[in-house]
Protein backbone atom coordinates (compact mmCIF):
# COMPACT_ATOMS: atom_id res chain seq x y z
CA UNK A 1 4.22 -9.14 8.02
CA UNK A 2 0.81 -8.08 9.47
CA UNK A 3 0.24 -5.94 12.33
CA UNK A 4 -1.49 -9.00 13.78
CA UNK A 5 1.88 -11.58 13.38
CA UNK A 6 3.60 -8.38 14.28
CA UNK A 7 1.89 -7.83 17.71
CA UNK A 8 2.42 -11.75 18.22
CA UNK A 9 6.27 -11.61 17.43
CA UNK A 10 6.75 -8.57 20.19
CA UNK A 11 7.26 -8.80 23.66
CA UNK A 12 7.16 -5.93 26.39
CA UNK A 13 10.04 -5.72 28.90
CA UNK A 14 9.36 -3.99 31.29
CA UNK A 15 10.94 -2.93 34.90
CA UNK A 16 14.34 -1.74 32.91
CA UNK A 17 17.30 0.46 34.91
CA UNK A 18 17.56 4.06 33.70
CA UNK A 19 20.84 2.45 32.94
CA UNK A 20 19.65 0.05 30.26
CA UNK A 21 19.75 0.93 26.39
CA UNK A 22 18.71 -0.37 23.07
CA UNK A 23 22.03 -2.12 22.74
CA UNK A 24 22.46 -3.82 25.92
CA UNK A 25 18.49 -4.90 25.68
CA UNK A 26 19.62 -6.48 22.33
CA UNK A 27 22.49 -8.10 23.85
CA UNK A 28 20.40 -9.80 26.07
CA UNK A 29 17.56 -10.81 23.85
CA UNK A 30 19.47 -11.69 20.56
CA UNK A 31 20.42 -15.43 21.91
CA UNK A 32 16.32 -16.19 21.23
CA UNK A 33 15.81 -15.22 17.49
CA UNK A 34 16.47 -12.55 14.96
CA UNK A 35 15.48 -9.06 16.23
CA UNK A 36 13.61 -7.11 13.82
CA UNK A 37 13.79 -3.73 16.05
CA UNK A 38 13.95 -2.71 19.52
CA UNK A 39 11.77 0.27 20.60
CA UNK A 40 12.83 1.96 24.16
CA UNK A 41 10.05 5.08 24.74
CA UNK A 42 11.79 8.27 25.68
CA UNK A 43 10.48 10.00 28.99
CA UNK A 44 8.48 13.15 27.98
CA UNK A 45 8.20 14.28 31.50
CA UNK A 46 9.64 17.75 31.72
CA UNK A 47 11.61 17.36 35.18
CA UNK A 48 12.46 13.79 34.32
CA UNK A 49 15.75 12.50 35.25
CA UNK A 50 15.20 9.03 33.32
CA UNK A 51 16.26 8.82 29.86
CA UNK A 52 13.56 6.35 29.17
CA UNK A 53 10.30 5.87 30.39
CA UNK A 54 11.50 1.64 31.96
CA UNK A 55 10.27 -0.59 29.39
CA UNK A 56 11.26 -1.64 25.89
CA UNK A 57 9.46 -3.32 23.04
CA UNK A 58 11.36 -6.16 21.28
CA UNK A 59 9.93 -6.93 18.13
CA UNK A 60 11.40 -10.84 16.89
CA UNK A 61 11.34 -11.99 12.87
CA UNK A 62 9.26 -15.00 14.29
CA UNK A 63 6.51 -15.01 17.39
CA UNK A 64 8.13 -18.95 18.48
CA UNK A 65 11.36 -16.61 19.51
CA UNK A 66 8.99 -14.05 21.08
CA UNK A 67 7.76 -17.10 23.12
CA UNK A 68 11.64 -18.26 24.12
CA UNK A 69 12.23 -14.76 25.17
CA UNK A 70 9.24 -14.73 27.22
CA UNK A 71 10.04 -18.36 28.76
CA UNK A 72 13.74 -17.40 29.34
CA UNK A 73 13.93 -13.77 30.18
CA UNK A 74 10.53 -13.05 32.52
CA UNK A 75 11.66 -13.09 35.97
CA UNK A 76 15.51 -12.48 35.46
CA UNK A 77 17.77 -10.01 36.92
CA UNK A 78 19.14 -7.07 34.26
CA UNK A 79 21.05 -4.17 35.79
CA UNK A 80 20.35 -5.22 39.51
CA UNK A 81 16.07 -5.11 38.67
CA UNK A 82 14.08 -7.89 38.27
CA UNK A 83 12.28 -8.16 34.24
CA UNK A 84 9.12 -8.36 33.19
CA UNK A 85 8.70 -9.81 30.43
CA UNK A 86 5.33 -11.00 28.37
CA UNK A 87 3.62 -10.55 24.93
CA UNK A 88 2.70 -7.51 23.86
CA UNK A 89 -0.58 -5.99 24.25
CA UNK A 90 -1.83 -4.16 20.15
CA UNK A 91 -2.29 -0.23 20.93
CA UNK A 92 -6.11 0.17 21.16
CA UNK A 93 -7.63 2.34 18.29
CA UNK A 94 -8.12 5.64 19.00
CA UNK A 95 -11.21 5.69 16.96
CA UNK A 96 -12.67 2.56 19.24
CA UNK A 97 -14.18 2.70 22.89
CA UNK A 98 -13.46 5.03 25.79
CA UNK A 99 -11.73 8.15 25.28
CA UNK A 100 -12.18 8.31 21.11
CA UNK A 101 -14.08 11.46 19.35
CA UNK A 102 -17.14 9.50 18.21
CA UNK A 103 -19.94 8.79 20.24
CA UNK A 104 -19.80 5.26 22.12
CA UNK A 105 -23.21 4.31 20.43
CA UNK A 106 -21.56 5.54 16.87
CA UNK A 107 -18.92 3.17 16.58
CA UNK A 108 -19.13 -0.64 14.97
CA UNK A 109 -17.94 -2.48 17.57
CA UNK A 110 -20.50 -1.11 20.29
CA UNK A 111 -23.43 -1.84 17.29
CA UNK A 112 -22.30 -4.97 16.66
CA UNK A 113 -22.22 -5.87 20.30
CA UNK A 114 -25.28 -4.26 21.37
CA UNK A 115 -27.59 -4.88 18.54
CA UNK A 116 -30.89 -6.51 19.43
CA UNK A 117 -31.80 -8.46 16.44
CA UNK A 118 -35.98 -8.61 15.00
CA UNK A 119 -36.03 -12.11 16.39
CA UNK A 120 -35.68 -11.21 20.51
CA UNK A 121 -37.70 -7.86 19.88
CA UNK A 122 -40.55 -9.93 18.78
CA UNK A 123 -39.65 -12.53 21.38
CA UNK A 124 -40.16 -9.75 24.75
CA UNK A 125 -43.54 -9.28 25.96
CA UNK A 126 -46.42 -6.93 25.72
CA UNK A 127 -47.00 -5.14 22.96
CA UNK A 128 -44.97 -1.52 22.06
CA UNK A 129 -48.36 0.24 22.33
CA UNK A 130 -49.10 1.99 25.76
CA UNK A 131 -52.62 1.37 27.03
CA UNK A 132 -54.38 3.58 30.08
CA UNK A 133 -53.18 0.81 32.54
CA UNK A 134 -49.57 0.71 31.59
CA UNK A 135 -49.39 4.08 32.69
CA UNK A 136 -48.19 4.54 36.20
CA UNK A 137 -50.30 6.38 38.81
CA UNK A 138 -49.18 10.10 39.20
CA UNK A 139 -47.37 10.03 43.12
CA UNK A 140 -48.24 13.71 43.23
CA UNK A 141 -51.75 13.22 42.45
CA UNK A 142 -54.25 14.09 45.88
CA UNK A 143 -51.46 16.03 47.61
CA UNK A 144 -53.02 19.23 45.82
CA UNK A 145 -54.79 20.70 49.02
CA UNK A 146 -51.50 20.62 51.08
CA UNK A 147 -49.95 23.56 50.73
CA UNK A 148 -48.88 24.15 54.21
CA UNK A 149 -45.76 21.96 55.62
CA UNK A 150 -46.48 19.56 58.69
CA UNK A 151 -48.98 18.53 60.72
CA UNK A 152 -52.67 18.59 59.69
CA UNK A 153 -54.34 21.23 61.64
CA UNK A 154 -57.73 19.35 63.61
């Protein structure tokens, strides 16, 4: 299976008890397909008094069960806490957008999205040579002879 029919076949549950484990979650899911693995994050917090961090990943043989789960199980009560249950989001890359080691500008995607093609440089106006009167007057220019702060002196 592909990560991509993977992603589609998973479902996040989320809002768990502290009480909740892998086996009751697959209790409670199993009547909506074949479960190919359940994943429950541990709490790395140092102090934490959680054994998990409240949501689960439930990973189905086929995405139609993912979308029974979904259907059936979003909006129930498990342990005395309301579920919520949807499809699961893909991880982003760590290699792609904010917060990778490569330079925004230096990655495909951004090229790909921010390319400007021959065609619509051609197509802007003007030419890419500056002439004396695209230059912008100097705002500092004539203020040379004051050298003393406020009023003009008659």
């Amino acid at each position: 299976m592909t990560d991509l029919a993977r992603w589609k076949a998973t479902v996040y549950v989320g809002g768990l008890a502290s009480l909740a484990t892998t086996t009751n979650i697959h209790d409670a899911f199993i009547p909506f397909g074949e479960i190919a693995d359940i994943s429950l994050p541990k709490n790395d917090a140092p102090n934490a008094t959680e054994p998990h961090r409240g949501f689960a990943y439930v990973e189905y043989e086929d995405a139609e069960d993912a979308k029974e789960a979904i259907d059936n199980m979003d909006q129930s009560e498990f342990f005395g806490r309301i579920l919520k249950v949807s499809a699961a989001k893909p991880p982003k890359s760590a290699e792609e957008g904010l917060g990778s080691k490569t330079a925004v500008w230096e990655q495909e995607g951004w090229l790909a999205k921010h390319a400007v093609s021959e065609e619509d440089r051609l197509a802007t106006p003007g030419d890419d040579k500056m002439t004396q009167d695209d230059i912008p007057d100097d705002p500092m220019q004539g203020l040379e002879g004051l050298d003393v702060a406020g009023p003009k002196p008659e």
